[in-house]
Protein backbone atom coordinates (compact mmCIF):
# COMPACT_ATOMS: atom_id res chain seq x y z
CA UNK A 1 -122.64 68.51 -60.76
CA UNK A 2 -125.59 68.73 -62.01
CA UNK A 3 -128.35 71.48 -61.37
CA UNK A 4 -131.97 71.17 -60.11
CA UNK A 5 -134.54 73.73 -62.21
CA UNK A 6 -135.97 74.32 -58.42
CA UNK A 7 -132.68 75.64 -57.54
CA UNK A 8 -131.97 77.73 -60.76
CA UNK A 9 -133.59 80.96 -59.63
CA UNK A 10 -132.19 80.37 -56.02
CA UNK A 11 -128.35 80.00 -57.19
CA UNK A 12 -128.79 83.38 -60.08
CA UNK A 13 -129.78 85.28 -56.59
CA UNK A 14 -126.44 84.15 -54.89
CA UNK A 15 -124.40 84.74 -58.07
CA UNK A 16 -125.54 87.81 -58.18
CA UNK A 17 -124.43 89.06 -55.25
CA UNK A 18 -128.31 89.28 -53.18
CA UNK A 19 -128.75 86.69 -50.14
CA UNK A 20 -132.38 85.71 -49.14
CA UNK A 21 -133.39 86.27 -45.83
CA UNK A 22 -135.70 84.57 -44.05
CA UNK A 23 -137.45 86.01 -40.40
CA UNK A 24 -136.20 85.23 -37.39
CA UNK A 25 -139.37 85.47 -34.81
CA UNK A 26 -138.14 86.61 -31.46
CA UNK A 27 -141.13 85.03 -29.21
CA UNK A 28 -141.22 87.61 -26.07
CA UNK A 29 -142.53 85.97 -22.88
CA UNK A 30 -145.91 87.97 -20.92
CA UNK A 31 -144.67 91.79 -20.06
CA UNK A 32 -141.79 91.97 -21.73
CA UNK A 33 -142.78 94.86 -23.81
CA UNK A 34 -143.02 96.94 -20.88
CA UNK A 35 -141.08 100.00 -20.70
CA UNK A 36 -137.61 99.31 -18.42
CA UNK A 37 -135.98 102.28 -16.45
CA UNK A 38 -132.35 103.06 -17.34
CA UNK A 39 -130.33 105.25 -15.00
CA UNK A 40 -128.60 107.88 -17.57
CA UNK A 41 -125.29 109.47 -16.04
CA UNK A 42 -124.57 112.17 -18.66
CA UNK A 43 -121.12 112.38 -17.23
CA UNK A 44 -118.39 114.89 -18.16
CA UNK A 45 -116.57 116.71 -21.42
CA UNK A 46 -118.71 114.99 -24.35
CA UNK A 47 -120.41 112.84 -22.03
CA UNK A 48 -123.55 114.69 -22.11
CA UNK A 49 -123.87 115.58 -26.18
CA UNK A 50 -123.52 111.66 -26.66
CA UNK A 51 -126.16 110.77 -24.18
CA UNK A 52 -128.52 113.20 -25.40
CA UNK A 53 -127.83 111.91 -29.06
CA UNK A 54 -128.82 108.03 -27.67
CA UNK A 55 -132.13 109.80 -26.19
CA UNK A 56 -132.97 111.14 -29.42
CA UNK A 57 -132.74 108.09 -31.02
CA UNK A 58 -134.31 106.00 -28.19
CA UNK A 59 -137.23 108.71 -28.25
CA UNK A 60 -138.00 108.41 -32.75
CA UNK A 61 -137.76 104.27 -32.25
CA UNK A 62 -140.32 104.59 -29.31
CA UNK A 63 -137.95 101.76 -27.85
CA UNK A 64 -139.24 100.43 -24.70
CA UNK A 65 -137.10 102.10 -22.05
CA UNK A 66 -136.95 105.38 -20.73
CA UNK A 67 -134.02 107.23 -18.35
CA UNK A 68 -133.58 108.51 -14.78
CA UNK A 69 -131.19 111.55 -15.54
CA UNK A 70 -128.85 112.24 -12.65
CA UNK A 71 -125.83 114.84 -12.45
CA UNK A 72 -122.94 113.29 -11.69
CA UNK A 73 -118.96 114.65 -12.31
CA UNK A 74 -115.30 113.41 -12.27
CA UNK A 75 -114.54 115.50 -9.13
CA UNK A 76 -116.86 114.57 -6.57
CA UNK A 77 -116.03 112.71 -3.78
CA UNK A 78 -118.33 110.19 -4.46
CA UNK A 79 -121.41 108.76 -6.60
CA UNK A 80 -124.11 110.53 -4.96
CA UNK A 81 -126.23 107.76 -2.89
CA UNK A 82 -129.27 108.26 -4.79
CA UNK A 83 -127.52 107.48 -8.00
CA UNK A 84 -126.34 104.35 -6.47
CA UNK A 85 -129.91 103.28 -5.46
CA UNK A 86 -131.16 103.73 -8.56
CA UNK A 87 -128.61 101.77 -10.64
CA UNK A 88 -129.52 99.08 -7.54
CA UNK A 89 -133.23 99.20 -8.62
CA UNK A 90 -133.56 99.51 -12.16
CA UNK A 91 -130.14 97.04 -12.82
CA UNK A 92 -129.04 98.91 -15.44
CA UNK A 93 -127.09 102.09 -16.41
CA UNK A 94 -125.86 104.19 -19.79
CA UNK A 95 -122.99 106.43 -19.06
CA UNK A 96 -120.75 109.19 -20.28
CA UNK A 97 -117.26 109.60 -19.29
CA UNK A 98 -116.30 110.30 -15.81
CA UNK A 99 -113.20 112.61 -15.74
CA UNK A 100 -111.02 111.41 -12.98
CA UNK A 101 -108.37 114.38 -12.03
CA UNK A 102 -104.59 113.71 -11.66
CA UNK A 103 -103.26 113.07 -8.32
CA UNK A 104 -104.58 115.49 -5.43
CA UNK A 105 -106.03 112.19 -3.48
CA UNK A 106 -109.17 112.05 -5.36
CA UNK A 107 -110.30 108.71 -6.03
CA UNK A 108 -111.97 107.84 -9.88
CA UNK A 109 -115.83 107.54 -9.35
CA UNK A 110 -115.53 104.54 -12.08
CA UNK A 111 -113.67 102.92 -9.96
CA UNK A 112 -116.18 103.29 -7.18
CA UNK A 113 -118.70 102.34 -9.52
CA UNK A 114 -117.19 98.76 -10.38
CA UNK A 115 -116.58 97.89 -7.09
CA UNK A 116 -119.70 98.87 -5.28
CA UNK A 117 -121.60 97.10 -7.78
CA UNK A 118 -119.26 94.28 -8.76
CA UNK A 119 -118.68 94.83 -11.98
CA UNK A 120 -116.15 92.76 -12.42
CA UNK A 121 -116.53 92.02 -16.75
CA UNK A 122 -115.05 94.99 -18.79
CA UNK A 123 -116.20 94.18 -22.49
CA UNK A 124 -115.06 96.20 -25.36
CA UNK A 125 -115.80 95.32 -29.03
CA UNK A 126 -113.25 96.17 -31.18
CA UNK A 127 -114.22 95.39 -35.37
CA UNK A 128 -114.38 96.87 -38.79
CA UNK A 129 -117.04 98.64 -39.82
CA UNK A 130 -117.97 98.24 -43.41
CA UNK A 131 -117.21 101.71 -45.20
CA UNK A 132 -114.73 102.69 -42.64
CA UNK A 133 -111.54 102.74 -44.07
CA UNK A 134 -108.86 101.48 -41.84
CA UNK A 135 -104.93 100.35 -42.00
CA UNK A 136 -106.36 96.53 -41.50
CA UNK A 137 -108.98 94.16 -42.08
CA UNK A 138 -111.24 91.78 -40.78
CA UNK A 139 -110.73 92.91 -37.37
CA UNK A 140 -113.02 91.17 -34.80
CA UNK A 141 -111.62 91.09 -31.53
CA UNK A 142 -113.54 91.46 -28.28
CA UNK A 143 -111.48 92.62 -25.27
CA UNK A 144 -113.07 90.81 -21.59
CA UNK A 145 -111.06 92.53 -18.58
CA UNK A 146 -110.69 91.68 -15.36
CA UNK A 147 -112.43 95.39 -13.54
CA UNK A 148 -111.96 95.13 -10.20
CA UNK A 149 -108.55 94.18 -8.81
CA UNK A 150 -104.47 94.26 -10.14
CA UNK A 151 -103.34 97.44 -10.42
CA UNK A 152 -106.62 98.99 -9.82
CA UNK A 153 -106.92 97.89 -6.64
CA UNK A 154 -106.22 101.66 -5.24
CA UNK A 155 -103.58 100.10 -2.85
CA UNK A 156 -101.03 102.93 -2.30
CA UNK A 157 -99.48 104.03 0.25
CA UNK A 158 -95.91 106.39 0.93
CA UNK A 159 -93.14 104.13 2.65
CA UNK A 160 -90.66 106.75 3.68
CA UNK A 161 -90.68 110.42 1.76
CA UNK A 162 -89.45 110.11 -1.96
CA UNK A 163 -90.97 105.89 -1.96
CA UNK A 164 -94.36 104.66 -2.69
CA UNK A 165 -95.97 101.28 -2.72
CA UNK A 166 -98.84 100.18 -5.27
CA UNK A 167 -100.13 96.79 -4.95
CA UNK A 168 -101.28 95.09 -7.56
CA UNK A 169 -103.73 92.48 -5.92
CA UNK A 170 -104.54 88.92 -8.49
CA UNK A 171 -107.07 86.43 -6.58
CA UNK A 172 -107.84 82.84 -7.66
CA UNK A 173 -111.30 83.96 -7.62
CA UNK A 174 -111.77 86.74 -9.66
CA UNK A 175 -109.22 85.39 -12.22
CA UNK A 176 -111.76 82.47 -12.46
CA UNK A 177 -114.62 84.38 -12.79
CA UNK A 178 -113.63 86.64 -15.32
CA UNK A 179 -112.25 83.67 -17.31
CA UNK A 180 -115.27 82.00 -17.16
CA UNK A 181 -116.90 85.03 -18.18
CA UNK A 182 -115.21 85.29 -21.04
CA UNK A 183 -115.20 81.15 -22.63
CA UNK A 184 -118.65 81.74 -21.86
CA UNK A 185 -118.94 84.61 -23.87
CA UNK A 186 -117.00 82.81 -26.90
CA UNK A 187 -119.37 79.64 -26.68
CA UNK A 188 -122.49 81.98 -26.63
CA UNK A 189 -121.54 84.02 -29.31
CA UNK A 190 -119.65 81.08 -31.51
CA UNK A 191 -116.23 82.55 -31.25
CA UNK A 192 -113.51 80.12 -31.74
CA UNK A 193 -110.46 81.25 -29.45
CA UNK A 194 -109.49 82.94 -26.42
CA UNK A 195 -106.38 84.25 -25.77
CA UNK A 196 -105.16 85.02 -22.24
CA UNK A 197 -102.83 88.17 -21.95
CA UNK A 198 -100.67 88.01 -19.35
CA UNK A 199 -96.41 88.77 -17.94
CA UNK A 200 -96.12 85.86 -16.04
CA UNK A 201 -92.75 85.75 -16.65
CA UNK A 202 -91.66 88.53 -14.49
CA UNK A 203 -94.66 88.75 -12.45
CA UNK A 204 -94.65 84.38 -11.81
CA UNK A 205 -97.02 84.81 -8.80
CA UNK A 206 -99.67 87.17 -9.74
CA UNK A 207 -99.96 86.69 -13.45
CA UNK A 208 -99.18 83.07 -13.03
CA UNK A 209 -102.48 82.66 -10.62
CA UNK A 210 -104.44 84.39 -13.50
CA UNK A 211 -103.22 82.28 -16.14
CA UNK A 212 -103.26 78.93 -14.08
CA UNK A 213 -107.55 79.49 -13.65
CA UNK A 214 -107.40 80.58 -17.50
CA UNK A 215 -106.28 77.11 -17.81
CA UNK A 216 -108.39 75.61 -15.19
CA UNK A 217 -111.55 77.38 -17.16
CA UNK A 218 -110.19 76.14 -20.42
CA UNK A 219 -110.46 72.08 -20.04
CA UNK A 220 -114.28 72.98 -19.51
CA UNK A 221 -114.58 74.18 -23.31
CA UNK A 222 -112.81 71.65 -25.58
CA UNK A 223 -114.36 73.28 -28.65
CA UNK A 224 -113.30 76.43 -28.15
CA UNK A 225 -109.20 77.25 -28.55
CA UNK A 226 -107.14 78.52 -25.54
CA UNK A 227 -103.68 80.07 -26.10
CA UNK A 228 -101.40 82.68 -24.42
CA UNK A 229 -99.30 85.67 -24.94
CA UNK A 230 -97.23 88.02 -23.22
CA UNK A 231 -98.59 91.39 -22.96
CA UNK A 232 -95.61 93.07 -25.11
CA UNK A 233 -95.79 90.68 -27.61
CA UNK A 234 -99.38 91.11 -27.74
CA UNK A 235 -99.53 94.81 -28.45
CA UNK A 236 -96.50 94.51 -31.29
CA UNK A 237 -99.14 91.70 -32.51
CA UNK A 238 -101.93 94.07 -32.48
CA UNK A 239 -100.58 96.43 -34.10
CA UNK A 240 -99.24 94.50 -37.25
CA UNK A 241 -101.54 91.08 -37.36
CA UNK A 242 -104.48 92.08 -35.39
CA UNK A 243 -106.74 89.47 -37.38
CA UNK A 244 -105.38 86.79 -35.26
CA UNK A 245 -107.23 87.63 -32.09
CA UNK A 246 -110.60 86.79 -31.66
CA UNK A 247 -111.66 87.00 -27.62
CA UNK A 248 -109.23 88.24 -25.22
CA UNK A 249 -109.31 87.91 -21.53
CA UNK A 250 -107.02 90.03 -19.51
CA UNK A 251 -106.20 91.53 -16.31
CA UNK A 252 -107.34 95.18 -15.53
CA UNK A 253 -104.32 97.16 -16.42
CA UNK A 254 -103.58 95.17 -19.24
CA UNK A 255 -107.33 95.74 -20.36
CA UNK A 256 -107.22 98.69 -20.67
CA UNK A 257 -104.37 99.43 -23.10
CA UNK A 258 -105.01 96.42 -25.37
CA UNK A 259 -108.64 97.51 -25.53
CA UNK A 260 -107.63 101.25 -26.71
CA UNK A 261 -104.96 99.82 -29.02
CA UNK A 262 -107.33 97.46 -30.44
CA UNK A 263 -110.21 100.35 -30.77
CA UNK A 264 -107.45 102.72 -32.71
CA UNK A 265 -106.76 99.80 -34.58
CA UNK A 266 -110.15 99.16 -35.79
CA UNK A 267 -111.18 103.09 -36.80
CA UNK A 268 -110.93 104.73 -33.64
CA UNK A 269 -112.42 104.94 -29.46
CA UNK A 270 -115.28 106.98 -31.18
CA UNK A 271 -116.88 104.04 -33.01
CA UNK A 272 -116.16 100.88 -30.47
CA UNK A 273 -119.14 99.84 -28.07
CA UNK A 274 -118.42 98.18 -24.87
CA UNK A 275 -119.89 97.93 -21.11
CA UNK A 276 -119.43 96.70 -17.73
CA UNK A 277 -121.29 94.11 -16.04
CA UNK A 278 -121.32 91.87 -12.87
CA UNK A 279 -123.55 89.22 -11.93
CA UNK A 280 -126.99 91.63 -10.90
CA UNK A 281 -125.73 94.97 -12.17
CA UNK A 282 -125.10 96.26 -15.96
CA UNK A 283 -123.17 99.94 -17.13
CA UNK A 284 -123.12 100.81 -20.40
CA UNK A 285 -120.82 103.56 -21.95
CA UNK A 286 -118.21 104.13 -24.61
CA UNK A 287 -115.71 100.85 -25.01
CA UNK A 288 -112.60 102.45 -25.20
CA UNK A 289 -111.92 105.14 -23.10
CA UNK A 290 -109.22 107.46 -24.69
CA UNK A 291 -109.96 110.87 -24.70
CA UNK A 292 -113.95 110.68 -24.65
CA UNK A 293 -113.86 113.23 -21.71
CA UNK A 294 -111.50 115.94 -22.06
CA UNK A 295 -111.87 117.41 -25.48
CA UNK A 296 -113.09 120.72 -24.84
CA UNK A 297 -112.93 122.18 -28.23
CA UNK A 298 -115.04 119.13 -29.59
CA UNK A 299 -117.90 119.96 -26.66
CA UNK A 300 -117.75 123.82 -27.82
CA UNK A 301 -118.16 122.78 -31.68
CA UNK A 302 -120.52 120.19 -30.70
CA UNK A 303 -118.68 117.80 -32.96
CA UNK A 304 -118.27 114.58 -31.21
CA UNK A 305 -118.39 111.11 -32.41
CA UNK A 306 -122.16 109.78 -30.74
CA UNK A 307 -121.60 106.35 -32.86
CA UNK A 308 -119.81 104.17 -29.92
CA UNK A 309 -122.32 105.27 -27.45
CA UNK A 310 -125.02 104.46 -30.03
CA UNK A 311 -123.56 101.20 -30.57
CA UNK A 312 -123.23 100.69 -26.79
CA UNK A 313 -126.81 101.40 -26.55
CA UNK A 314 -127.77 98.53 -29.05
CA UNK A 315 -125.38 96.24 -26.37
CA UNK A 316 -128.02 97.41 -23.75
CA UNK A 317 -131.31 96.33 -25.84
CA UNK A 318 -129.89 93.57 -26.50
CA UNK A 319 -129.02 93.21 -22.32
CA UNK A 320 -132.56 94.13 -21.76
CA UNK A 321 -133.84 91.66 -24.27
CA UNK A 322 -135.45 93.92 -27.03
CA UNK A 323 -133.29 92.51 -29.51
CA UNK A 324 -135.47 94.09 -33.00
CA UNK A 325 -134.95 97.86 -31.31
CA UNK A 326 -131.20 96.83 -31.25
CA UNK A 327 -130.87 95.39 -34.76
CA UNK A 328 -132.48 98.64 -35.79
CA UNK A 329 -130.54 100.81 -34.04
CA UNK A 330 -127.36 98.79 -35.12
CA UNK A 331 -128.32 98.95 -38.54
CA UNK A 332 -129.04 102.24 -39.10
CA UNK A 333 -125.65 103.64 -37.51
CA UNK A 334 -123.51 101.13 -39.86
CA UNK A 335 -125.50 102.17 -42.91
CA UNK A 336 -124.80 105.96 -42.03
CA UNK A 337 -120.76 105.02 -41.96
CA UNK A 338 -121.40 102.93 -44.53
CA UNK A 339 -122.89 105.70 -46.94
CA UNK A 340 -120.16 108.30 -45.41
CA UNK A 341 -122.17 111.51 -46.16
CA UNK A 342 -122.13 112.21 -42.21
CA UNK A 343 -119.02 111.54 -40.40
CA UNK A 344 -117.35 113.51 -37.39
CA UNK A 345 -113.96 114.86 -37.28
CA UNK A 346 -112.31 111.69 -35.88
CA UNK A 347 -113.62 109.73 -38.94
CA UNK A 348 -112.55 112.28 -41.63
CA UNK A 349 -115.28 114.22 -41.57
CA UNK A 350 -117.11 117.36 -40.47
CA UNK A 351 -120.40 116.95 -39.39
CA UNK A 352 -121.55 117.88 -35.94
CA UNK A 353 -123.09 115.32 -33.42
CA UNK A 354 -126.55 116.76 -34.01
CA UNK A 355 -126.24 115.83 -37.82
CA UNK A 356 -125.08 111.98 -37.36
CA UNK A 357 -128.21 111.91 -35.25
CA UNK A 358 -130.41 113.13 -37.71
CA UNK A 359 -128.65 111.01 -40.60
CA UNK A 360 -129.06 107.70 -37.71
CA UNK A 361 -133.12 108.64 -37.41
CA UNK A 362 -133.15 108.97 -40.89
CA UNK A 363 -131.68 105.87 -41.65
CA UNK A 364 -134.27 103.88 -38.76
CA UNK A 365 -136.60 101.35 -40.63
């Protein structure tokens, strides 16, 4: 085939290995540059060195948001009204972990979070990052979970002494929703499958109503794939092909242990961004929740890993729509894991949380 001169210079960049880029112009509508309010819930264990890292950063990109700081721990009874109202007015909140203690009656404030402000779309973004070494590649999957119902649902109660009832509560309409959410999500973001995770095989009524509205929700997206799996398939699938996934939708238990084996799949909870969000109310915080609260000697070394919630901060530009201070803030974490000089423990490295901020800042353009 035969080779324009035009196109000579054009085709030695590309064999080369450089790619031309040409500006996108994001055209902002009247007062969109104005400064949004963010409620910031420092949380508990490394909740509040990770949150103070993403105000650092937020702070040297003069990015148009600032935060209302509020105290808030694992073991209180509840979210403290005035946190609530806020979240309510400004629509949008960055978290740490909540710790939520073991038995004793006392009921997980993220729970009460969810629920009181409908938050019924988990997301967790599970991928490689370039430099990160991991056991496999090309891993792209983004985990959509059901957040406010099946086991969740806080239904428990003592039958006789020695016997206790959970109920795991499905409905037809928040298994529709949260399917919607999530073809939605593919056609938005040009993702070619979804695969519904289920164990409607031993569970026929409950997981079967879930998977009959994935199905529903499916005929409405020709272009975009649909299949099923059973949960315990799923996770041996993960773990050995876990290229094959690209969205998942899921009910909440489920969720939440295919997100975390996706996130240690992809280089660890440390590095995976992820959020919750309903129709009128967004939370951001770390994607996969393993361990980000109770790692004491990681708070008293100031050591921990600030790149998830970084990376769940771009989500929330993005949310906000100031989508060049998320690019920038994007970019500048993945060169820094790219380059490797600054890496926590969790990574391979030794740096403290303080110096992968600096190295972030440093790398802003």
């Amino acid at each position: 085939m035969a080779t324009s001169r035009r196109s000579l210079p054009l085709l030695r960049t590309l064999m080369a290995g450089k790619t031309q880029t040409r500006t996108v112009t994001y055209m902002p509508r009247p007062g969109d540059g104005a400064p949004r309010p963010v409620t910031l819930i420092p949380g508990d264990g490394i909740g509040p060195l990770v949150t103070n890292a993403v105000e650092q950063v937020m702070e040297t990109m003069h990015a148009p948001v600032y935060f209302e700081k509020y105290e808030v721990h694992g073991d209180m009874k509840r979210v403290p009204q005035e946190v609530m109202d806020s979240i309510r007015k400004n629509k949008v909140c960055l978290k740490g972990g909540l710790k939520t203690p073991m038995g004793g009656g006392v009921n997980s404030l993220n729970m009460q979070l969810r629920k009181e402000l409908d938050l019924y779309a988990s997301l967790v973004n599970c991928c490689n990052l370039p430099g990160l070494r991991t056991r496999h590649e090309n891993v792209d999957i983004v985990v959509i979970r059901e957040n406010t119902e099946g086991e969740y649902s806080g239904l428990e109660h003592e039958v006789v002494p020695g016997v206790v009832e959970s109920l795991k509560v499905i409905t037809k309409f928040c298994s529709e929703r949260i399917a919607k959410y999530a073809f939605e999500y593919a056609y938005l973001n040009n993702r070619k499958k979804v695969t519904a995770v289920h164990k409607a095989n031993i569970m026929k009524l409950a997981d079967g109503l879930f998977l009959e509205s994935c199905r529903e929700v499916a005929t409405k997206y020709p272009s975009i794939k649909y299949n099923e799996i059973i949960v315990d398939n799923c996770c041996m699938q993960l773990v050995s092909k876990p290229e094959q996934f690209d969205v998942m939708v899921t009910p909440n238990l489920y969720g939440n242990l295919v997100a975390n084996t996706a996130a240690g799949i992809a280089g660890g909870t440390g590095v995976m961004p992820g959020g919750n969000v309903g129709a009128e109310f967004a939370v951001f915080e770390q994607g996969a929740s393993a361990g980000n609260v109770g790692k004491e000697k990681i708070v008293e070394q100031m050591k921990a890993n600030p790149v998830a919630l970084l990376l769940s901060s771009a989500m929330m530009l993005r949310h906000l729509q100031f989508p060049s201070f998320a690019d920038r803030l994007e970019s500048a974490v993945k060169r820094v894991i790219l380059e490797g000089q600054y890496r926590t423990k969790d990574l391979g490295g030794d740096s403290t949380t303080q110096e992968v901020v600096d190295a972030v800042i440093a790398k802003l353009d």
